[in-house]
Protein backbone atom coordinates (compact mmCIF):
# COMPACT_ATOMS: atom_id res chain seq x y z
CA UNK A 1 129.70 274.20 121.00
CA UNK A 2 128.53 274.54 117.24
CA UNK A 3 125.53 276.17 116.17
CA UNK A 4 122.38 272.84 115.44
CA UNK A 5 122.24 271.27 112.97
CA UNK A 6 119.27 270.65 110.17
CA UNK A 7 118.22 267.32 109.60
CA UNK A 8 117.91 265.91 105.45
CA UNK A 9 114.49 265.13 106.36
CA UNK A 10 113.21 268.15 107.73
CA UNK A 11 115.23 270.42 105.15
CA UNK A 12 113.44 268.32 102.22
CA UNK A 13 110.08 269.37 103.97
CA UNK A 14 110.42 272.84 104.21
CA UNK A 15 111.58 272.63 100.40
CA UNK A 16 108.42 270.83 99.46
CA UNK A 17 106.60 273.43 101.52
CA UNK A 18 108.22 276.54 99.34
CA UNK A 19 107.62 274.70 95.90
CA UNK A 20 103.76 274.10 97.15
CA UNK A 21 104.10 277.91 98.37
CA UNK A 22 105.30 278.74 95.35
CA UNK A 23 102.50 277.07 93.12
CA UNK A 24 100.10 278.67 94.96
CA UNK A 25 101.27 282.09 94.71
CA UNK A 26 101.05 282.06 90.75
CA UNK A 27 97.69 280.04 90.72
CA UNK A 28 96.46 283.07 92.78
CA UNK A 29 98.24 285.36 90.32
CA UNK A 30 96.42 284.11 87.32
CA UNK A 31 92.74 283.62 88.81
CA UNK A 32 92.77 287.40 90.55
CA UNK A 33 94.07 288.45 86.71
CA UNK A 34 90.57 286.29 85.22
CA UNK A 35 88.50 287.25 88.14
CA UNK A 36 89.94 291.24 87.45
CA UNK A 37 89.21 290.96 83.47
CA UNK A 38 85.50 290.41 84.73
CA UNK A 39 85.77 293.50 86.77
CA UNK A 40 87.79 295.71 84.41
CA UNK A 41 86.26 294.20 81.25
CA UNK A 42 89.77 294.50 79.95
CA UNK A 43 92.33 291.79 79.86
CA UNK A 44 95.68 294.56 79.76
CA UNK A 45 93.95 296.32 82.76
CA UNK A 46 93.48 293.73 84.79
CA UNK A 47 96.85 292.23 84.44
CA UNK A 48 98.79 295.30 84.99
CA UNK A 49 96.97 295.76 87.81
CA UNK A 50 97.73 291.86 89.23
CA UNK A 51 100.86 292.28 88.39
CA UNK A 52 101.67 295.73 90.23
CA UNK A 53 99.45 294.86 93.58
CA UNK A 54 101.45 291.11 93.41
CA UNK A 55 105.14 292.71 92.49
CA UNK A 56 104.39 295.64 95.23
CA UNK A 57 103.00 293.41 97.80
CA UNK A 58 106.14 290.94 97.25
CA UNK A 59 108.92 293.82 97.47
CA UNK A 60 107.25 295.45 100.78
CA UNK A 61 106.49 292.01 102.51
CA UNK A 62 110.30 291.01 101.64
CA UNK A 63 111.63 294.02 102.91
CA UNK A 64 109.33 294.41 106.59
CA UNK A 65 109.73 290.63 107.38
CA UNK A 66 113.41 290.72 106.35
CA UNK A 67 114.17 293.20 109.47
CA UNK A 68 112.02 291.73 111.84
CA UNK A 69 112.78 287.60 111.01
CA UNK A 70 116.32 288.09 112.77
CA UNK A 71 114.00 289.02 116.14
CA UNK A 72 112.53 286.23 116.05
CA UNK A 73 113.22 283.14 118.14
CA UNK A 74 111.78 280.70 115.63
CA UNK A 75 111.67 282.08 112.04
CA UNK A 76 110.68 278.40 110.84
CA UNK A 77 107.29 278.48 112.60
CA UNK A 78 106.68 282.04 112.43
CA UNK A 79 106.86 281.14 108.22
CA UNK A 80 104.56 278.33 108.69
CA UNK A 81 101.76 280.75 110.52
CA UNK A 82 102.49 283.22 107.46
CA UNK A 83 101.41 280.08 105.24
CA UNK A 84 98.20 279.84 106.65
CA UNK A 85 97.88 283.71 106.87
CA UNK A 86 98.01 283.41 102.97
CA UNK A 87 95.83 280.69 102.68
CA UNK A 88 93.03 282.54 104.47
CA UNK A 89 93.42 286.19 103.12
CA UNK A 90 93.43 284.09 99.48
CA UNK A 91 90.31 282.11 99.99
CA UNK A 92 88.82 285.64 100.89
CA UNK A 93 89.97 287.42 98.13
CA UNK A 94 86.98 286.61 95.63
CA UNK A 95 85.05 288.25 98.07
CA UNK A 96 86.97 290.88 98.54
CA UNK A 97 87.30 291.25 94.60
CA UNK A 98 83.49 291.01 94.18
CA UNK A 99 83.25 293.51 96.88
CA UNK A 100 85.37 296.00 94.95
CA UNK A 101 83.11 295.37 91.92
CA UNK A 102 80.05 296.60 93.77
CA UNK A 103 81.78 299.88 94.71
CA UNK A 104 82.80 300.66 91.66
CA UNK A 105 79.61 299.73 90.19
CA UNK A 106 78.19 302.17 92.44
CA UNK A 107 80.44 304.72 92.32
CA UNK A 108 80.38 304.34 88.37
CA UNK A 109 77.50 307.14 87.61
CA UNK A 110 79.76 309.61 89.91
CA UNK A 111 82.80 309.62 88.08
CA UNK A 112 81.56 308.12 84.53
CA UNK A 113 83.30 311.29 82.59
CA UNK A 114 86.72 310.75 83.63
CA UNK A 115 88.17 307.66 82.47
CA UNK A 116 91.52 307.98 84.64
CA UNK A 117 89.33 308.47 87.36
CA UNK A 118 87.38 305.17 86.54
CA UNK A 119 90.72 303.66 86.59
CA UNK A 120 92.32 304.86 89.75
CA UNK A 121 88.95 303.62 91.57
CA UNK A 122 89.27 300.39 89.97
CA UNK A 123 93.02 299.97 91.14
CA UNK A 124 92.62 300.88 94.33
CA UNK A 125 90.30 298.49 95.48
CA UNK A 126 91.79 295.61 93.31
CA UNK A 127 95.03 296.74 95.06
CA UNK A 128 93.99 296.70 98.60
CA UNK A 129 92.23 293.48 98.21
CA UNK A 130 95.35 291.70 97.07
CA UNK A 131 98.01 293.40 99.52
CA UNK A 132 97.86 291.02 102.56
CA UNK A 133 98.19 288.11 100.80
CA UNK A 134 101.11 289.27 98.94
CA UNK A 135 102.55 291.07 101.59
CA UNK A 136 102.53 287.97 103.36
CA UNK A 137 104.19 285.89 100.60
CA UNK A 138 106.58 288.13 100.16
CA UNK A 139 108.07 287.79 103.48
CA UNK A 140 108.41 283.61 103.29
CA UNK A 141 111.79 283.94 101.96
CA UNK A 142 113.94 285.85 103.97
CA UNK A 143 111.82 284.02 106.92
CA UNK A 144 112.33 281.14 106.02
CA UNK A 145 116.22 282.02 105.11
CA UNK A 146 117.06 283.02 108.35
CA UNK A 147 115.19 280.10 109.43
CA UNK A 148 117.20 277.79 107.64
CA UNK A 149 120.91 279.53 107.71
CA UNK A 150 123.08 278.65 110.95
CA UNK A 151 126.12 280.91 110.12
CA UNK A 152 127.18 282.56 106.65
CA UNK A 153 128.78 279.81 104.56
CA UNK A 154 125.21 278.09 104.17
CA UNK A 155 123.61 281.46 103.35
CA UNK A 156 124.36 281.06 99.30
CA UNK A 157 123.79 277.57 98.81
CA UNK A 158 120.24 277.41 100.91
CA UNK A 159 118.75 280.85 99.80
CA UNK A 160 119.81 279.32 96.12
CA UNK A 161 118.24 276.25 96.91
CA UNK A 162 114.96 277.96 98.10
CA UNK A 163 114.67 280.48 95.11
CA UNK A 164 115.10 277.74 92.62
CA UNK A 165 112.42 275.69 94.32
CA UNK A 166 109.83 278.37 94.98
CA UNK A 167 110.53 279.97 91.17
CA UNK A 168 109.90 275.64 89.90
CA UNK A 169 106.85 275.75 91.78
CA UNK A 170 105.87 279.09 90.59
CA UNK A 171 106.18 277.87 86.57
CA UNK A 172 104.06 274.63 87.68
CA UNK A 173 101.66 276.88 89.04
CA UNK A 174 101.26 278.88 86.28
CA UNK A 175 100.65 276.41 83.89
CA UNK A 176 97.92 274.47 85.66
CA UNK A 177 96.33 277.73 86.36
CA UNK A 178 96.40 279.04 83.17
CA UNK A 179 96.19 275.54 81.11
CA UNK A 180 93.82 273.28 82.74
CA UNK A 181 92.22 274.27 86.52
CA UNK A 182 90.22 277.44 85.21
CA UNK A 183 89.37 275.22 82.01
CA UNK A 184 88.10 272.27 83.74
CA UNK A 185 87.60 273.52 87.76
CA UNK A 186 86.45 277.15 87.08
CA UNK A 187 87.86 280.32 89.05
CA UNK A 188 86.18 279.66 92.60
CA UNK A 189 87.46 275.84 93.01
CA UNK A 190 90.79 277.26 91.44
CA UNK A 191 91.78 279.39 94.42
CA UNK A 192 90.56 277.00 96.50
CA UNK A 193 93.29 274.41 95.31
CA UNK A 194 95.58 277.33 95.92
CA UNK A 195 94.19 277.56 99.24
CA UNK A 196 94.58 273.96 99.45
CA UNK A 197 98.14 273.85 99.05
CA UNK A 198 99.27 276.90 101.71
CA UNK A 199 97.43 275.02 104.01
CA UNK A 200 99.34 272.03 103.22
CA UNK A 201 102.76 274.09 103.26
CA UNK A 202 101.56 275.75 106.44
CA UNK A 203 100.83 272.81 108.87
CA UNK A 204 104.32 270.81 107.69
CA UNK A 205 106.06 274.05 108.56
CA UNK A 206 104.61 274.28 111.71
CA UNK A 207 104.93 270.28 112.12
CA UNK A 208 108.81 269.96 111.62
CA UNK A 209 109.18 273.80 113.34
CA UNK A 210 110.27 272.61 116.55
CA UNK A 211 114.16 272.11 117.08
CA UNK A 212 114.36 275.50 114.91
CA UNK A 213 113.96 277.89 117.79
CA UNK A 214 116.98 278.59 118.79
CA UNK A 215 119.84 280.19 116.91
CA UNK A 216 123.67 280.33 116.70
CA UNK A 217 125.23 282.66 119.84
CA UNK A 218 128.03 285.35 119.49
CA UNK A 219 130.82 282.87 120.16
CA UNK A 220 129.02 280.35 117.16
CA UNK A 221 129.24 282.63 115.16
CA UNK A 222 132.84 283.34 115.13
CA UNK A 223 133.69 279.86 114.64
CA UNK A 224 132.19 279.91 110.95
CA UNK A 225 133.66 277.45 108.84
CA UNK A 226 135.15 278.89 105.40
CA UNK A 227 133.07 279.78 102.90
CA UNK A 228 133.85 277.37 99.63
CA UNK A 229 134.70 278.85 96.63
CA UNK A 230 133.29 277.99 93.23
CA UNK A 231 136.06 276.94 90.74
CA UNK A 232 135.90 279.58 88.13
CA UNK A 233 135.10 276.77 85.17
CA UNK A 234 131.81 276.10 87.35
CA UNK A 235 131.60 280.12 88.12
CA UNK A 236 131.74 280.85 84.04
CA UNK A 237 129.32 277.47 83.20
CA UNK A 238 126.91 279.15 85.56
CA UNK A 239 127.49 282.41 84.04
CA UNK A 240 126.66 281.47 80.76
């Protein structure tokens, strides 16, 4: 008995799902960096700070999911649950954002003399605001890898496939952010769209997650077929 196989179709859905996952992601990047500059009233501070809650929250979601996705009996729907667990910590995160804003607004006459203090306060609240979102979108990929890979020779070529998809997504993301939905949409309707589109990855993950549950046994396993090699022309071209 081999291990089951992955139909075109559904394959090609889950991709669509990671680029829209990935588009998101960075649309939420750049409005929590506009709706921070408000905060911090400076544009360097409030990136830095995006960018170390969103790198931080990325590196410990990848590495809690990635030892718990091999316990779980269907990876594919347990990614498409995390999809909408993004979508609804990100349409909070205004909120939570404006929240932090009042505390530190409050808090300001306490600790006015000490500008690292000022800082640190500002952080922290920007920081855990934006760690369950992240958190959760950093553990879609190894989720969704195990999901996807039925024995070792397919590892490569699909978590490839997925990183180049989510990191296309992630550029297109970026550049409607940044170029034309807070121009034309404003910051509130622009993490809504973001919303928007986890939602949409979410409920196709969960629709094409059945036939995913279960996975390869012992014996399966053993019975891997050999892992192609790149010819080394291709291996340098890629190089380059």
């Amino acid at each position: 008995m081999t291990a089951p196989t992955i139909s075109r179709l559904r394959f090609t859905v889950l991709l669509v799902c990671f680029f829209l996952s990935g588009s998101a992601g960075l649309v939420y990047q750049v409005a929590w960096g506009k709706a921070l500059g408000l905060i911090f009233g400076n544009t360097v501070y409030a990136i830095s700070t995006v960018l170390a809650a969103f790198m931080g929250g990325l590196a410990i979601g990848s590495a809690w999911w990635g030892r718990r996705s091999e316990q779980r009996t269907n990876p594919v729907l347990l990614y498409g649950w995390m999809e909408l667990g993004v979508a609804a910590t990100g349409a909070v995160s205004l909120a939570g954002l404006a929240a932090v804003r009042r505390i530190y607004l409050a808090a300001h006459p306490l600790v006015a003399g000490s500008a690292p203090a000022l800082l640190l306060l500002r952080f922290i609240g920007a920081t855990v605001v934006l760690f369950l979102p992240t958190f959760l979108m950093g553990g879609t990929l190894p989720v969704l890898v195990q999901g996807l890979t039925r024995h070792s020779a397919e590892l490569g070529r699909r978590l490839s496939r997925l990183y180049w998809i989510n990191t296309a997504g992630a550029v297109a993301g970026t550049l409607a952010a940044g170029f034309l939905l807070l121009a034309t949409v404003g910051l509130r309707a622009t993490v809504e769209i973001a919303v928007s589109l986890n939602v949409v990855a979410g409920v196709l993950a969960v629709a094409v997650a059945r036939g995913f549950g279960r996975q390869p046994t012992a014996a399966e396993l053993s019975t891997e077929p050999p892992v192609t090699r790149i010819p080394a022309r291709l291996s340098g071209f890629l190089l380059a």
